[in-house]
C-alpha atoms as a PDB file:
ATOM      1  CA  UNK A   1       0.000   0.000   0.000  1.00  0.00           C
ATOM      2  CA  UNK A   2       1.450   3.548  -0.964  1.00  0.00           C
ATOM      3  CA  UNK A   3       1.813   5.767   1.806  1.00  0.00           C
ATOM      4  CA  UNK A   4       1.004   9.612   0.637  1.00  0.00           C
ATOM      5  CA  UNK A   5       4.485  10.647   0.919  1.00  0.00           C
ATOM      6  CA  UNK A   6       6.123   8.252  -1.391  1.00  0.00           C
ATOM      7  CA  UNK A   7       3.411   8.638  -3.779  1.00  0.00           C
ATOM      8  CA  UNK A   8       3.688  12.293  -3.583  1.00  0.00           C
ATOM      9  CA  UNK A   9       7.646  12.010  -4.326  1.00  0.00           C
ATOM     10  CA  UNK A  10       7.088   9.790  -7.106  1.00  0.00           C
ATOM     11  CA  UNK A  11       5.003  11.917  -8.418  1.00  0.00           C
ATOM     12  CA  UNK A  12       6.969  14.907  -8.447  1.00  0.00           C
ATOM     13  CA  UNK A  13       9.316  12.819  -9.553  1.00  0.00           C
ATOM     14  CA  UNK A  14       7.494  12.358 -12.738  1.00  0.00           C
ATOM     15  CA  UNK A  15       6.644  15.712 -13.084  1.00  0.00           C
ATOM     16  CA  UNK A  16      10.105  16.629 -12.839  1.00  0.00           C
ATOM     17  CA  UNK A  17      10.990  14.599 -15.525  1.00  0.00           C
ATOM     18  CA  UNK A  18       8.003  15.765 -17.643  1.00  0.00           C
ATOM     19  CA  UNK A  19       9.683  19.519 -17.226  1.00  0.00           C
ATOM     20  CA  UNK A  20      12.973  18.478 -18.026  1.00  0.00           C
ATOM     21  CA  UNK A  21      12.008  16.259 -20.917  1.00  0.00           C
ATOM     22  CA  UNK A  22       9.664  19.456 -22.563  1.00  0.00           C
ATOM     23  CA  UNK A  23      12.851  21.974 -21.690  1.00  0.00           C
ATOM     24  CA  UNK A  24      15.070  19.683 -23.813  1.00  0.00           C
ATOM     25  CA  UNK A  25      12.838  19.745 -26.625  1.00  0.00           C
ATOM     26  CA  UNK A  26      12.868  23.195 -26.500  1.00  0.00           C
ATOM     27  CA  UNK A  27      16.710  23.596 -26.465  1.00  0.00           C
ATOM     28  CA  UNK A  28      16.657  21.410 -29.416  1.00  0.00           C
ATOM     29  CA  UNK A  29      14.522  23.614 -31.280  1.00  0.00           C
ATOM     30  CA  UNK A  30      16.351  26.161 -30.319  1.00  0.00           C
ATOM     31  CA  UNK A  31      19.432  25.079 -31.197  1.00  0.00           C
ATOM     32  CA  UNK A  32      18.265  24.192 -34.186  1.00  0.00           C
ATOM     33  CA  UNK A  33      16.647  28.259 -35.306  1.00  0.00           C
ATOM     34  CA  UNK A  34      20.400  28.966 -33.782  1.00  0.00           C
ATOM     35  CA  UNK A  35      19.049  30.774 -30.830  1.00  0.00           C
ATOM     36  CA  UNK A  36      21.727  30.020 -28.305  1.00  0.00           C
ATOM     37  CA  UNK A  37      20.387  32.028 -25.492  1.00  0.00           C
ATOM     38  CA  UNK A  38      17.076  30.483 -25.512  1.00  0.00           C
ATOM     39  CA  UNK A  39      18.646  26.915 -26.090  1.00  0.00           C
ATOM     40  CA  UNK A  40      20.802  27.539 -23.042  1.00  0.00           C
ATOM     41  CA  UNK A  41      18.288  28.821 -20.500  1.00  0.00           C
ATOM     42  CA  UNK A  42      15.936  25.898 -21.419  1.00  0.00           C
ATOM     43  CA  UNK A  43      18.984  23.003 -21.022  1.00  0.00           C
ATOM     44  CA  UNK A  44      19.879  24.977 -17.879  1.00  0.00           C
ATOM     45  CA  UNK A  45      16.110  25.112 -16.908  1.00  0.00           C
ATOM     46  CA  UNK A  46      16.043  21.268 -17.591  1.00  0.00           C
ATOM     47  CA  UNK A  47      18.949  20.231 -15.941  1.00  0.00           C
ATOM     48  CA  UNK A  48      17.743  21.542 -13.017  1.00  0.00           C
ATOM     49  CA  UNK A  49      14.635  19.742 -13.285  1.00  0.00           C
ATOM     50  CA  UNK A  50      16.350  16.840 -14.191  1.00  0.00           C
ATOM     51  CA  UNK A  51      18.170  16.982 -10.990  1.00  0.00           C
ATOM     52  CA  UNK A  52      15.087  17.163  -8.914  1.00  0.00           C
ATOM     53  CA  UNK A  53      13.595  14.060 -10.516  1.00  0.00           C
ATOM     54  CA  UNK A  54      17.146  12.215 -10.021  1.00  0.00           C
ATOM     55  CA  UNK A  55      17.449  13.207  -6.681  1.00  0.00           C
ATOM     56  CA  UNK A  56      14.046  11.620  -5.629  1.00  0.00           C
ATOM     57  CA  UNK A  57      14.077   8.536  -7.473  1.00  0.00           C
ATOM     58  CA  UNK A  58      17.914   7.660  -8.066  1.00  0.00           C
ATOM     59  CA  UNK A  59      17.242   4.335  -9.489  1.00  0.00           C
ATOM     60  CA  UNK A  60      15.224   5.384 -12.207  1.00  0.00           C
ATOM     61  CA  UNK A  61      17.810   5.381 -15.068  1.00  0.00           C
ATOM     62  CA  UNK A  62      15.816   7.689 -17.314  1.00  0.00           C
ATOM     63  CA  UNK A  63      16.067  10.588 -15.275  1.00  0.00           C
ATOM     64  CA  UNK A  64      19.884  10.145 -15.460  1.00  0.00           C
ATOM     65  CA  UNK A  65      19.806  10.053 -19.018  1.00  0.00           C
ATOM     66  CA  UNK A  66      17.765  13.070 -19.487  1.00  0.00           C
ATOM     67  CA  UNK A  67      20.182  14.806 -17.387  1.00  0.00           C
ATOM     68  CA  UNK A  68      23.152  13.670 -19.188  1.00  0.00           C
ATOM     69  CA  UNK A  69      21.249  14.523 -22.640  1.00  0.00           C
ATOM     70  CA  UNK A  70      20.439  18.283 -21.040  1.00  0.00           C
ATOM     71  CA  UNK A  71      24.320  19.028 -19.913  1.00  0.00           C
ATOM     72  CA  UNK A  72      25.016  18.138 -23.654  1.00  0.00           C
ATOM     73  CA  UNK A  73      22.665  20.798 -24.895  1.00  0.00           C
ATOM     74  CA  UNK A  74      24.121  23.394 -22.903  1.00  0.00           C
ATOM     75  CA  UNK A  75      27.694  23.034 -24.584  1.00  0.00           C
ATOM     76  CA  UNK A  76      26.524  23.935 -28.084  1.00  0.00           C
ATOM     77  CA  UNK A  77      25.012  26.997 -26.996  1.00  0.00           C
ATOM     78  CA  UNK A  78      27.978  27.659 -24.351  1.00  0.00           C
ATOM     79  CA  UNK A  79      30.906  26.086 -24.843  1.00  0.00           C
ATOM     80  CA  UNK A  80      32.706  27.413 -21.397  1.00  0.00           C
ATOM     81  CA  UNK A  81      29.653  26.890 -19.686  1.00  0.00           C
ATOM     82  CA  UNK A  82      29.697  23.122 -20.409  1.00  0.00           C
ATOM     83  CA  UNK A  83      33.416  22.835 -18.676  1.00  0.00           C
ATOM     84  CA  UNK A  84      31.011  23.334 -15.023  1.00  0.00           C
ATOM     85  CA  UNK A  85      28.928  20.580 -15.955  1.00  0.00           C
END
């Protein structure tokens, strides 16, 4: 039986992911009108979205992936900003 705590995680969990999945779609399209600024503050946006999700459900390997993906999309519109991540 789910106690209302870890069902409340898990779900923000998911919604975490959710925002970090729709912020690396749009630092994709960004990247791809060549809008580096926008690209940038949606990857950073994602990432720390990403993070969240990670953070309360580690063993989901998805929402390490997505992160991964996100720090990647912040180096084409930044290179010296990808040497933090």
């Amino acid at each position: 039986m789910w106690q209302p705590c870890k069902l409340a995680a898990l779900l923000s969990a998911a919604a975490q992911y959710r925002l970090s999945l729709a912020e690396f779609y749009l630092a994709e399209v960004a990247l791809e009108l060549r809008d580096k600024n926008q690209a940038k503050s949606a990857a950073e946006t994602g990432i720390e979205a990403a993070k969240k999700a990670a953070a309360l459900k580690p063993n989901n390997a998805e929402y390490h992936r997505i992160l991964g993906t996100l720090c990647g999309q912040v180096i084409p519109a930044n290179v010296l900003a990808g040497i933090k991540y």
